[in-house]
Protein backbone atom coordinates (compact mmCIF):
# COMPACT_ATOMS: atom_id res chain seq x y z
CA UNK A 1 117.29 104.92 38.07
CA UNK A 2 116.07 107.78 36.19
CA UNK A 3 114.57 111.27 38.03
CA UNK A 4 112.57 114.47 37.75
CA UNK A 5 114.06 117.36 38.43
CA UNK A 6 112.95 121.15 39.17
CA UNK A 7 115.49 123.77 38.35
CA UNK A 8 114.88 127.12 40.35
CA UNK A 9 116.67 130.31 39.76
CA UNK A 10 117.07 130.49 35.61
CA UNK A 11 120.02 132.93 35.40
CA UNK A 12 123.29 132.54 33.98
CA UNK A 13 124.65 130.23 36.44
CA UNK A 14 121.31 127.66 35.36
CA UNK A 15 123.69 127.21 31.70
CA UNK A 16 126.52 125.50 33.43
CA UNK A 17 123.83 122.81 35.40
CA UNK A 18 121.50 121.93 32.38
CA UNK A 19 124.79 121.42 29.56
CA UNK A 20 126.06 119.18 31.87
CA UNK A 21 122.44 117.20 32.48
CA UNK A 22 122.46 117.61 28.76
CA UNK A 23 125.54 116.54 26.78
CA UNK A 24 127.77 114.47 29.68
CA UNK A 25 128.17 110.85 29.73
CA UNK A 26 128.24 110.65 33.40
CA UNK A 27 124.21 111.85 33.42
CA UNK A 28 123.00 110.24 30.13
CA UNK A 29 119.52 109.65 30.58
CA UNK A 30 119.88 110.01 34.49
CA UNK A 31 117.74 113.19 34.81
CA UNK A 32 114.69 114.75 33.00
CA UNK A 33 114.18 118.33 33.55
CA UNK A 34 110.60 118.68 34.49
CA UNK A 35 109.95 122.64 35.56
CA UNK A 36 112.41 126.03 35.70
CA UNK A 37 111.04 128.19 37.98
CA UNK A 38 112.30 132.08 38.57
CA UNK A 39 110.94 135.40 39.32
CA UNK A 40 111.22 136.07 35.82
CA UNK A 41 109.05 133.98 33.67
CA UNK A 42 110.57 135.37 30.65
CA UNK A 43 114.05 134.27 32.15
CA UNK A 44 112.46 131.02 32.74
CA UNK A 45 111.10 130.65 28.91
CA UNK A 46 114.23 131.56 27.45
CA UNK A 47 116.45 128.39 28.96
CA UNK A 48 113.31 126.31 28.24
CA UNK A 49 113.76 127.39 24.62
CA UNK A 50 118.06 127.38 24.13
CA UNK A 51 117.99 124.21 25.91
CA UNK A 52 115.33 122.30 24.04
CA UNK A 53 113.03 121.93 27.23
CA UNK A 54 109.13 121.61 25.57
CA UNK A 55 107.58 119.61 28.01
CA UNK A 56 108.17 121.71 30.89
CA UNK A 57 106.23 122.86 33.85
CA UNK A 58 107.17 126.80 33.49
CA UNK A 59 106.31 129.66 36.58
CA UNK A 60 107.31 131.82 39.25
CA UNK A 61 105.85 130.57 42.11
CA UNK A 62 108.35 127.27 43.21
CA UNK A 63 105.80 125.71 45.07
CA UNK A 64 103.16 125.71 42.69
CA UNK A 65 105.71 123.93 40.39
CA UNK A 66 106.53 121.72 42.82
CA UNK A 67 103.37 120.49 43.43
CA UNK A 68 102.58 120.16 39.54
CA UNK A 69 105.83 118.30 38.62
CA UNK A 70 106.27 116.49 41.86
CA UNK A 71 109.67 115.61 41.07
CA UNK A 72 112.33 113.71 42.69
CA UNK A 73 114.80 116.78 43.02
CA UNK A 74 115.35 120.41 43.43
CA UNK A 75 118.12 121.81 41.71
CA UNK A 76 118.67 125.43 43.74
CA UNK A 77 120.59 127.85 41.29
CA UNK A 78 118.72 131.15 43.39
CA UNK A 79 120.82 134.05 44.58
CA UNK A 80 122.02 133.22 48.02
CA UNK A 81 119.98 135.30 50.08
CA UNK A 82 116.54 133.34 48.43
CA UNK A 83 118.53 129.87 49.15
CA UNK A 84 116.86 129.12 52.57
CA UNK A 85 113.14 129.26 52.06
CA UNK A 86 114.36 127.40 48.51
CA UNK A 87 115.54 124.55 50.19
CA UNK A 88 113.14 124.90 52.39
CA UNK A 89 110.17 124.53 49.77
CA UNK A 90 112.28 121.53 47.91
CA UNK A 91 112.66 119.59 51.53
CA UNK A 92 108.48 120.32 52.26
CA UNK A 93 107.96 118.56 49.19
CA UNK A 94 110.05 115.17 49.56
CA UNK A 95 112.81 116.56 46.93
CA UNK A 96 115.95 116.16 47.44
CA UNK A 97 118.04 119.56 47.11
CA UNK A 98 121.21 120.20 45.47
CA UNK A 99 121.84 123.42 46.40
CA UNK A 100 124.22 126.22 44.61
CA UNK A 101 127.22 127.68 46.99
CA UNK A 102 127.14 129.48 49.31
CA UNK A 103 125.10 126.56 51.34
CA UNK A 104 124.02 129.34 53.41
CA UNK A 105 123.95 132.81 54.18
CA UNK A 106 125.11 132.30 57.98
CA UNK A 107 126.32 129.46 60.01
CA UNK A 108 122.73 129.21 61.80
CA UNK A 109 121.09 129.23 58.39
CA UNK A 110 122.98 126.58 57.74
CA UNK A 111 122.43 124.25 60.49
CA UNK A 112 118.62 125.18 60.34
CA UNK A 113 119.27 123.06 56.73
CA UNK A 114 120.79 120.38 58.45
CA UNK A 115 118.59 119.62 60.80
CA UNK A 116 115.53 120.46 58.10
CA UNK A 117 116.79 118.03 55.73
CA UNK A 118 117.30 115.14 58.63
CA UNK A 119 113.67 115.96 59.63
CA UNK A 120 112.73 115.55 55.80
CA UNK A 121 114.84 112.16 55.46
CA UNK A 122 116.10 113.78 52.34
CA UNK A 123 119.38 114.63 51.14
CA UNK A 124 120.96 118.57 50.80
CA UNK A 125 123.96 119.05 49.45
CA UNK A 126 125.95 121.60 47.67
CA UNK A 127 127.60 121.99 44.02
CA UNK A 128 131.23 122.10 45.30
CA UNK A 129 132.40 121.39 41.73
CA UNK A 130 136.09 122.63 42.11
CA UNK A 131 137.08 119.99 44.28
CA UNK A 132 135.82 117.52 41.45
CA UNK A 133 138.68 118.08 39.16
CA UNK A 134 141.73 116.25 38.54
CA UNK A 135 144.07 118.08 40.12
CA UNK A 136 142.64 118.29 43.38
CA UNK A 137 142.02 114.57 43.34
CA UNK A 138 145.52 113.98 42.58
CA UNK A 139 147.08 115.83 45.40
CA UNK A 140 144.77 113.97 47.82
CA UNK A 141 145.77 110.86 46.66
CA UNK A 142 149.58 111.99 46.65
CA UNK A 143 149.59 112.76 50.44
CA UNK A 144 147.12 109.91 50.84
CA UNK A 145 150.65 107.63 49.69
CA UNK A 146 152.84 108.96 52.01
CA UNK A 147 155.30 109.94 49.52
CA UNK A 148 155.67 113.87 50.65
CA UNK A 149 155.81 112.46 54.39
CA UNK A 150 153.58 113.69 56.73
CA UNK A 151 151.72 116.87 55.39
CA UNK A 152 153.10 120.48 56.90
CA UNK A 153 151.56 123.02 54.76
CA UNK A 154 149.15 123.95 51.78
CA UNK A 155 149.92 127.77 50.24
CA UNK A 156 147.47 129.07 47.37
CA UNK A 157 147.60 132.14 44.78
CA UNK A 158 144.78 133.26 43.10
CA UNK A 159 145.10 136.48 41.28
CA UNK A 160 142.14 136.93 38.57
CA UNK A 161 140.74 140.21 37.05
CA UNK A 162 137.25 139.13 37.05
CA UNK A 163 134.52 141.35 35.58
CA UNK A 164 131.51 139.96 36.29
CA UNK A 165 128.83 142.98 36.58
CA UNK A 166 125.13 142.33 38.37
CA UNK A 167 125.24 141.24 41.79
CA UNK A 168 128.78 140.45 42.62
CA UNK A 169 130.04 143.68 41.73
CA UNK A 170 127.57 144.89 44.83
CA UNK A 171 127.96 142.07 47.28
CA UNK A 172 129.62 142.36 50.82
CA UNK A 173 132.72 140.05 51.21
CA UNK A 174 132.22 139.19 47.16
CA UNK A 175 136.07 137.11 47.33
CA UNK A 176 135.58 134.96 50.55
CA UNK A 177 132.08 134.51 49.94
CA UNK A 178 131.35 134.05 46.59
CA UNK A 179 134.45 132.29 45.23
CA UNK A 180 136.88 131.81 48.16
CA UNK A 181 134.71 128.69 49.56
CA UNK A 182 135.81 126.68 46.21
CA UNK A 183 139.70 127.48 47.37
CA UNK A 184 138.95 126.67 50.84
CA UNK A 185 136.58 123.62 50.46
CA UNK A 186 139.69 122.09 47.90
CA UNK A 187 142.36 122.74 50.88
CA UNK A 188 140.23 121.25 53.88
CA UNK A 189 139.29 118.14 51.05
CA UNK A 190 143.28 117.70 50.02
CA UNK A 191 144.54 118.42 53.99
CA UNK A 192 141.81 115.58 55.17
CA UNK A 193 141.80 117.85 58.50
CA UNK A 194 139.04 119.99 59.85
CA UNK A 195 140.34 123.85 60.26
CA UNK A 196 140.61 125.02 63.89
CA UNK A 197 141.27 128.82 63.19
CA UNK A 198 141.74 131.33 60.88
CA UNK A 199 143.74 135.34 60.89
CA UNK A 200 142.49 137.17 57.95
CA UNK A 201 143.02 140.59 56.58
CA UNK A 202 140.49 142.03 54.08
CA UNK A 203 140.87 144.54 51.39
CA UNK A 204 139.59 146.18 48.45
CA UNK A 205 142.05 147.65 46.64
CA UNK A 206 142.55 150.71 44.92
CA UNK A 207 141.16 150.35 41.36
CA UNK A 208 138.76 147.67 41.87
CA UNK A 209 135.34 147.72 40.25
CA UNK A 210 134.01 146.04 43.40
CA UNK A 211 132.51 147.86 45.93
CA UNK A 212 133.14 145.61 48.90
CA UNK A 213 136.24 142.93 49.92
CA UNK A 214 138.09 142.22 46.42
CA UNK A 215 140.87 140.91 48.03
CA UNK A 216 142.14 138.89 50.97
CA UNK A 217 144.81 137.02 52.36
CA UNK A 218 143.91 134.33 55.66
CA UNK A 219 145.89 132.31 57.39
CA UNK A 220 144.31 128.94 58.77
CA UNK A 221 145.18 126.16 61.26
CA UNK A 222 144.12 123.17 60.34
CA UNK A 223 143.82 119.65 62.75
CA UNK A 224 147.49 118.32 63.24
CA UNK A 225 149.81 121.76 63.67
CA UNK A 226 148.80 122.03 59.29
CA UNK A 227 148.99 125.57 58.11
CA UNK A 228 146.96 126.82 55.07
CA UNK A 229 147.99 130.08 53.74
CA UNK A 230 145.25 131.53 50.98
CA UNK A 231 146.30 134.82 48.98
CA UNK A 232 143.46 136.13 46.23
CA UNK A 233 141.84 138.67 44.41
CA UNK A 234 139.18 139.50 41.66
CA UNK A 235 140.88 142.54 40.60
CA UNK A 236 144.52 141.79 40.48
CA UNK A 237 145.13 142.52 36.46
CA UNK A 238 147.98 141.21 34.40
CA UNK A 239 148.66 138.27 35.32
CA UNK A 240 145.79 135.40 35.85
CA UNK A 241 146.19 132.22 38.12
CA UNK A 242 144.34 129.58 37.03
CA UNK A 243 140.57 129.50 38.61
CA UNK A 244 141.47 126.24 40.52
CA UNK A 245 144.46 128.75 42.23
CA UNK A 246 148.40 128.09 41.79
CA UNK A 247 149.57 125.75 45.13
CA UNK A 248 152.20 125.03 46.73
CA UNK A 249 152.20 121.54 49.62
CA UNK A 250 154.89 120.82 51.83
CA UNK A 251 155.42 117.71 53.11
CA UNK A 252 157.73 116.86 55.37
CA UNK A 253 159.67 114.92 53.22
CA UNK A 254 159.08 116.80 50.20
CA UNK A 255 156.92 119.41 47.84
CA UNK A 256 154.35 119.57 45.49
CA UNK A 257 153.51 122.46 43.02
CA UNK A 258 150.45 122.61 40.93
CA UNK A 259 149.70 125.16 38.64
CA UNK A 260 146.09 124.90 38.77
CA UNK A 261 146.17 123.53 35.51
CA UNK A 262 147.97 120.84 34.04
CA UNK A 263 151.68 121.41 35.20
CA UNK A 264 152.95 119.56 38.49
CA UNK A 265 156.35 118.97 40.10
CA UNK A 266 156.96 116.69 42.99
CA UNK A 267 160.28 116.49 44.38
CA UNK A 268 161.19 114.50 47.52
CA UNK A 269 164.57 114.66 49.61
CA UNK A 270 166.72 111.77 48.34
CA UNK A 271 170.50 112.41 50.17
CA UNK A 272 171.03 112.69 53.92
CA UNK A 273 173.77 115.56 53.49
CA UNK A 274 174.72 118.90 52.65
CA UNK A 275 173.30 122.16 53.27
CA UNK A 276 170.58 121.90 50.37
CA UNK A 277 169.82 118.06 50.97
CA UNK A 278 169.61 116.46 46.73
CA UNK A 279 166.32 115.99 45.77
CA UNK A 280 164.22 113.13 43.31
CA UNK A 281 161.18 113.92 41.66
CA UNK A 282 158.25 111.92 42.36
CA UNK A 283 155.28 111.19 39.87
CA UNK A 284 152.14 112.81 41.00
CA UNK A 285 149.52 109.36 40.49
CA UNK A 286 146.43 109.71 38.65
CA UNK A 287 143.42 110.07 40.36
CA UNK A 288 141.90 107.14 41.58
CA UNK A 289 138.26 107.13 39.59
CA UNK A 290 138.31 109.38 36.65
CA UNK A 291 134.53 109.75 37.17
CA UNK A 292 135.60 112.43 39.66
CA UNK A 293 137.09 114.20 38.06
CA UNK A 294 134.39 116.36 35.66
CA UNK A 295 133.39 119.06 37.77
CA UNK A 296 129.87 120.13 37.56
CA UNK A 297 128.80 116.53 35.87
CA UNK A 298 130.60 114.92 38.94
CA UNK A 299 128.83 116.27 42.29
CA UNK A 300 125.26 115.60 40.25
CA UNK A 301 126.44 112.25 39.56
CA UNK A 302 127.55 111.67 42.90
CA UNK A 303 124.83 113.57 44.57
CA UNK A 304 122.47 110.90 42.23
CA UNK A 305 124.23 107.51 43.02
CA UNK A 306 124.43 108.89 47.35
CA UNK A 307 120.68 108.72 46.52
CA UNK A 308 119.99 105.73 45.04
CA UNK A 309 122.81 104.01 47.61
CA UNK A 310 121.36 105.69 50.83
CA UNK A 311 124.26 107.39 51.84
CA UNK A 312 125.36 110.41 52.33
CA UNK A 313 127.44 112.29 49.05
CA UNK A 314 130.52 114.00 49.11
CA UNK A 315 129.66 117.43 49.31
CA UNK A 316 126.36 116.98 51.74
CA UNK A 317 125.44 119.49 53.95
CA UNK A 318 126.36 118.48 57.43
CA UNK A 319 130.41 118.16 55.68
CA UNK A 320 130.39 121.36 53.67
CA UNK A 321 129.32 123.45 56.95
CA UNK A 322 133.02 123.16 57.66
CA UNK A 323 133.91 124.93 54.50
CA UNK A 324 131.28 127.84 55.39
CA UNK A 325 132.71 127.50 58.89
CA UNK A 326 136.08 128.63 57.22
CA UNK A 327 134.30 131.56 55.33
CA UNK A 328 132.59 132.87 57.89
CA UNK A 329 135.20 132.77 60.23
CA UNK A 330 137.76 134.26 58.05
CA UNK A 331 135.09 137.39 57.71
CA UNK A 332 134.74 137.65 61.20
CA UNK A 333 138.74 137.87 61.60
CA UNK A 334 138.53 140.62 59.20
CA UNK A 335 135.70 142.21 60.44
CA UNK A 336 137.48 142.34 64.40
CA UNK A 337 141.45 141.86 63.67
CA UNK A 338 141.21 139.02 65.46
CA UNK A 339 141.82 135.06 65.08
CA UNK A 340 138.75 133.54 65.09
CA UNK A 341 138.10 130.10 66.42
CA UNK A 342 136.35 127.68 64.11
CA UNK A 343 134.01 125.20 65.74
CA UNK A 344 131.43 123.34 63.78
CA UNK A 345 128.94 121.52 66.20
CA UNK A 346 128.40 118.08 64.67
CA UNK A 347 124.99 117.65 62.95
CA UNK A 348 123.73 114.38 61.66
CA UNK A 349 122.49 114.39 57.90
C-alpha cells in the first residue's frame, strides 16, 4: 500500500524524515510527500527544492493543506510546544500522526492525545528512533534468553558536548526533555518493565552554553526490584559517549557492556568457587529482524505496516506515555528533592 503524506514543521530536524522516505529500502515507494507546511513558507520552499519535491502542496496554514492534499498521514516535525493543536489538526482530518518527541508537553497533554486519537480511530505515535538500532535490539533479545539470569540492573553514561544553538540552547530541562527520553525509552524497552519511581538531581554546570538543566543524574525503579541508573550531559567536553549512551546490565548471573556503538562483552559466572567466581563470555545474538534495526527508516516502516495490519505500532502513544511518565517525573524529583512516584493510568489506543 502506498500513502500521502503531509510534513509539518520544515526545519532541520524535517532532513533526517524525508532522506529516509527518500533513499531507504525499507520505504521504497511506500510514501509520497504531498505538502510541507511551516510558519515559514520560505523554510517550506527550500526542502521542497533540496529534496526534489515539485508537485507539492506548499503553505503555512496546516489545515488549509490538509484539506487540499487530503492525505493519509501527518508527519509532525513542529517544535514541541505547537505539537498538540498539530496532532490535533492531523487527527480532525482522518490522518494518521507520527509525531516528533517529546509526545507531549505534559502528561495531561498527552493523554488528551490518547484519548483524541481513540476518538479519531486513527493511529499517533512517536519517532522513538533510538530504540530502533541494533544494539538496543540485541540486549533485549540477550535478557529475553535468559543467559545473564534474571535482570538486576541497567547503568548508562552519556557525556556529549553538544552545540546545538536555536531553541535548545534556551529550553527548560533541555537534557531530560529533549534527549534524555531516547535513553530512557531504550532502558524501559530493554528492562521489559514499566518504571515505578524515579530520585533525580538536576544541574547545569559551570561552563555550559545552556541556560537551563545541562546535566542530570536519576535513579529509577523499575517493575521487579530493577534499578536503572542514568548519568548525562550536553556539556561534558573531552570525552564523547556514543549518542546511543555507554551501558552497563547486570544480570544475575552475569554482565553485559555496550559501548553504544559496536563493541560488546558478555561474561557469565562459569565456576561455583573462589572469592572472584571464573567467568565465560557469552555471544551477544543478533537481533532478531534486521528490519529493526535502521532507526528513523524503522519506526516509519513500522508505524506504516501497524497501519495497514490494524494494530497498534511499537512506539504508539498510549506505550510511549510511560517514557514521558519517566521524564516528567524525573523533573518533578528535581524540581522538589523528592522521589517521585510514576503512575501511568492505562489508556486504550
Amino acid at each position: 500500500m502506498a500513502f500521502t503524506a503531509v510534513l509539518a514543521g520544515c526545519g532541520s530536524m524535517s532532513r533526517g524524515w524525508l532522506s529516509a522516505l527518500a533513499a531507504h529500502p525499507l520505504l521504497e515507494g511506500r510514501v509520497r510527500v504531498a505538502g510541507l507546511v511551516d510558519l515559514d513558507r520560505t523554510a517550506a520552499e527550500m526542502l521542497a527544492a533540496e529534496f526534489g519535491l515539485s508537485e507539492v502542496a506548499i503553505g503555512t496554514d496546516l489545515d488549509a493543506v490538509l484539506a487540499e492534499v487530503r492525505p493519509d498521514l501527518l508527519f509532525d516535525v513542529v517544535v514541541p510546544g505547537a505539537r498538540a493543536e498539530v496532532v490535533k489538526a492531523g487527527l480532525r482530518h482522518g490522518c494518521h500522526v507520527l509525531s516528533e518527541k517529546p509526545m507531549a508537553t505534559s502528561i495531561e497533554a498527552a493523554q488528551d492525545l490518547i484519548a483524541q486519537a481513540a476518538a479519531a480511530g486513527r493511529i499517533h505515535a512517536v519517532v522513538q528512533n533510538r530504540r530502533f538500532v541494533a544494539g538496543v535490539r540485541r540486549i533485549r533479545r540477550l535478557l529475553e534468553s535468559g543467559v545473564l539470569g534474571e535482570l538486576t540492573a541497567l547503568h548508562c553514561d552519556f557525556f556529549i558536548g553538544a552545540h546545538f544553538g536555536g531553541f535548545r540552547e534556551e529550553m527548560e530541562h533541555v537534557l531530560l526533555l529533549d534527549m534524555a527520553i531516547h535513553t530512557l525509552d531504550a532502558a524501559r524497552f530493554m528492562a521489559g518493565r514499566a518504571p515505578r519511581a524515579v530520585y533525580c538531581l538536576e544541574t547545569n554546570p559551570k561552563g555550559s552554553w545552556y541556560r537551563h538543566g545541562a546535566a542530570a543524574n536519576a535513579i529509577f525503579e523499575f517493575e521487579n526490584d530493577i534499578v536503572f541508573t542514568y548519568r548525562g550531559s550536553w556539556c561534558a567536553e573531552g570525552a564523547n559517549t556514543s549518542w546511543e549512551s555507554a551501558w552497563r546490565v547486570v544480570g544475575t548471573r552475569g554482565t553485559v557492556i555496550w559501548d553504544g556503538e559496536e563493541h560488546f562483552e558478555a561474561r557469565v559466572v562459569s565456576g561455583d568457587t573462589g572469592f572472584l567466581r571464573d567467568l565465560a563470555d557469552v555471544a551477544v545474538p543478533a537481533p532478531a529482524d534486521a528490519g529493526q534495526t535502521h532507526g528513523h527508516a524503522s519506526v516509519i516502516a513500522d508505524f506504516l505496516a501497524a497501519i495497514e495490519a490494524g494494530r497498534p505500532p511499537e512506539t504508539a502513544g498510549n506505550d510511549n506515555i510511560k517514557s514521558l511518565a519517566m521524564v516528567f517525573a524525573a523533573i518533578e524529583s528535581a524540581r522538589t528533592g523528592r522521589r517521585i512516584p510514576i503512575a501511568v493510568q492505562e489508556t486504550p489506543s
